[in-house]
C-alpha atoms as a PDB file:
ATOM      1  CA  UNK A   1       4.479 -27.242 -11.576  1.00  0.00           C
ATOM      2  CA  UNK A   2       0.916 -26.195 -12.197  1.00  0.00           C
ATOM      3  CA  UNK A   3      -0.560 -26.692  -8.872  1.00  0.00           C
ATOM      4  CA  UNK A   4      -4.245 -25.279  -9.302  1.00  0.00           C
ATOM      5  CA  UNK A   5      -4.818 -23.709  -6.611  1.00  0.00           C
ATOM      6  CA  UNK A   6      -1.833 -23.611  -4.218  1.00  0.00           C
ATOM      7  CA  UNK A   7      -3.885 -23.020  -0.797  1.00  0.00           C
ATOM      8  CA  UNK A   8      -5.572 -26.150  -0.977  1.00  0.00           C
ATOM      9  CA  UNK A   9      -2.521 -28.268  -1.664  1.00  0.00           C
ATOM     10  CA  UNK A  10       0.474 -26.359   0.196  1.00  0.00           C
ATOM     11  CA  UNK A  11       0.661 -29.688   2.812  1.00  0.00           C
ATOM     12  CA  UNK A  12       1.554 -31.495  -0.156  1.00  0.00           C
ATOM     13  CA  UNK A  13       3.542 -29.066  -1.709  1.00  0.00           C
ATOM     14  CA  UNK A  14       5.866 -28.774   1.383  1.00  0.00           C
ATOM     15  CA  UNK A  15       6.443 -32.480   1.412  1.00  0.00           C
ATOM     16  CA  UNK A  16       8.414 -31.970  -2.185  1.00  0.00           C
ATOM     17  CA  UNK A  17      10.871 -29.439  -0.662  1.00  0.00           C
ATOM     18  CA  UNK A  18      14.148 -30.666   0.488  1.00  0.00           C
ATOM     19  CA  UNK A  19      17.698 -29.270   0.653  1.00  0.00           C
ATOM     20  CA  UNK A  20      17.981 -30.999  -2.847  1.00  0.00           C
ATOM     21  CA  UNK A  21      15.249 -28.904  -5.187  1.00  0.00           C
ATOM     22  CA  UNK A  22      17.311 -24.846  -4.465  1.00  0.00           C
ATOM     23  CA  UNK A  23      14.048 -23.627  -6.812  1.00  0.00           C
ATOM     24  CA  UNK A  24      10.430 -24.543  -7.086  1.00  0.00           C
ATOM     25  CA  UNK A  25       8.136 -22.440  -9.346  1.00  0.00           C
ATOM     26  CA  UNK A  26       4.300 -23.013  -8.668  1.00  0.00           C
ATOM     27  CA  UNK A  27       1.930 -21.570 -11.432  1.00  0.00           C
ATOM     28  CA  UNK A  28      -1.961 -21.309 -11.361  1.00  0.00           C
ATOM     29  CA  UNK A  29      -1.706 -20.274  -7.443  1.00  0.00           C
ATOM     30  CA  UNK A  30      -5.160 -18.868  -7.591  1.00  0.00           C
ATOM     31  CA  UNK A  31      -4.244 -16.523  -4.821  1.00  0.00           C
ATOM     32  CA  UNK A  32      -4.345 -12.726  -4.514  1.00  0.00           C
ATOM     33  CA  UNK A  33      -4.038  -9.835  -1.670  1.00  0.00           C
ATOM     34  CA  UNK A  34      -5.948 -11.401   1.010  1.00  0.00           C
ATOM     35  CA  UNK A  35      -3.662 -14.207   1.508  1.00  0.00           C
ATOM     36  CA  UNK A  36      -0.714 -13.604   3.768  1.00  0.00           C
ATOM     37  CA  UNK A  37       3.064 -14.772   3.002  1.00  0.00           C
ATOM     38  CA  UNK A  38       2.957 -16.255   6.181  1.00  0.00           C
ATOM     39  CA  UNK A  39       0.318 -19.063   5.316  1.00  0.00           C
ATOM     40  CA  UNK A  40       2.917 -20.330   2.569  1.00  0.00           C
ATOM     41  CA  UNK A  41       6.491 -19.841   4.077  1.00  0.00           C
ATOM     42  CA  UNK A  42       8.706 -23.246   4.745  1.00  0.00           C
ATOM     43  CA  UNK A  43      11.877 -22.639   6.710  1.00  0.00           C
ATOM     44  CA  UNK A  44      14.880 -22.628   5.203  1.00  0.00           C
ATOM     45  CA  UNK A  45      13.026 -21.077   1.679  1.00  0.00           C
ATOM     46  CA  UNK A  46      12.572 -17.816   0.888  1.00  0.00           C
ATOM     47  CA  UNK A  47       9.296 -16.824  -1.091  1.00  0.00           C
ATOM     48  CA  UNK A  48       8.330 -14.877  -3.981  1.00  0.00           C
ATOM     49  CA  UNK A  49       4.751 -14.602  -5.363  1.00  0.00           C
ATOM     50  CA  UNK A  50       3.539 -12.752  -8.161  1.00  0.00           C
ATOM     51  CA  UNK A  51      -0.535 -13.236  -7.711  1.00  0.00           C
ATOM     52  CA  UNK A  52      -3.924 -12.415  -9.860  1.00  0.00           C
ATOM     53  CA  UNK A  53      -7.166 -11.648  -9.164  1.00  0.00           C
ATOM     54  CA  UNK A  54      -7.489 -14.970  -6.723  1.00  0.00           C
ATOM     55  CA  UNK A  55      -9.849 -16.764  -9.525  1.00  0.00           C
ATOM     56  CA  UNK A  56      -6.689 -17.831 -11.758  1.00  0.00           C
ATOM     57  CA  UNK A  57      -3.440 -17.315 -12.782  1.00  0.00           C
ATOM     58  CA  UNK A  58      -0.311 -16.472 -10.396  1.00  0.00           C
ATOM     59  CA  UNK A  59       3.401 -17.551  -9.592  1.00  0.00           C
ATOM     60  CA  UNK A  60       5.432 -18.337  -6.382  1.00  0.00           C
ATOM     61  CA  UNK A  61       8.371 -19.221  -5.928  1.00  0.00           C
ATOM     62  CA  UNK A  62      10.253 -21.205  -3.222  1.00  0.00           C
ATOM     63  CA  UNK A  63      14.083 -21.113  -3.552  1.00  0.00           C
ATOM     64  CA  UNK A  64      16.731 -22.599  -0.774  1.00  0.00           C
ATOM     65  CA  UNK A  65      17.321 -19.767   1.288  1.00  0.00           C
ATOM     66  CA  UNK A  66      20.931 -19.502   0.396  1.00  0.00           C
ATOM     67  CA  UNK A  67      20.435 -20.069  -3.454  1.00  0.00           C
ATOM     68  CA  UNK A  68      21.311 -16.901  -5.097  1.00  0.00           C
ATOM     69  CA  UNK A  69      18.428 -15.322  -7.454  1.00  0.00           C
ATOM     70  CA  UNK A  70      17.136 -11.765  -7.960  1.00  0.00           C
ATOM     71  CA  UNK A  71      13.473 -10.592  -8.935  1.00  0.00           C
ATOM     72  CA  UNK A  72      13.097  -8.569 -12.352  1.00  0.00           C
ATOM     73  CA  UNK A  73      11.271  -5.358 -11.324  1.00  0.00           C
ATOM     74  CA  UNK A  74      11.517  -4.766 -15.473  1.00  0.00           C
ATOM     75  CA  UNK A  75       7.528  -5.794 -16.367  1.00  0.00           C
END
């Protein structure tokens, strides 16, 4: 999903999560440093987030917390 921006949309973004989707990739966050985990965790989900500069680009994830997955570290 290219969301655009995630912190002005993460309401809406939580309403897609269910215990049917185990993996949700979000590009075009927008988000960088300043922006704690904490303002985009959902219970039951773990998060990932690879972020920019804050004026484009950027990936999180959101995977059910018991859906198995490891992060490359290779880049």
């Amino acid at each position: 999903m290219n969301i655009n921006s995630v912190r002005y949309k993460f309401d809406e973004l939580k309403e897609l999560l269910d215990d049917t989707i185990n993996l949700l990739v979000v590009a075009e966050t927008k988000l960088d440093s300043t922006f704690n985990d904490n303002l985009f965790k959902v219970e039951g989900h773990k998060l990932l987030r690879r972020d920019q500069d804050g004026r484009g680009g950027g990936i999180m994830t959101l995977q059910l917390s018991d859906f198995p997955f490891s992060r490359r570290t290779d880049q």
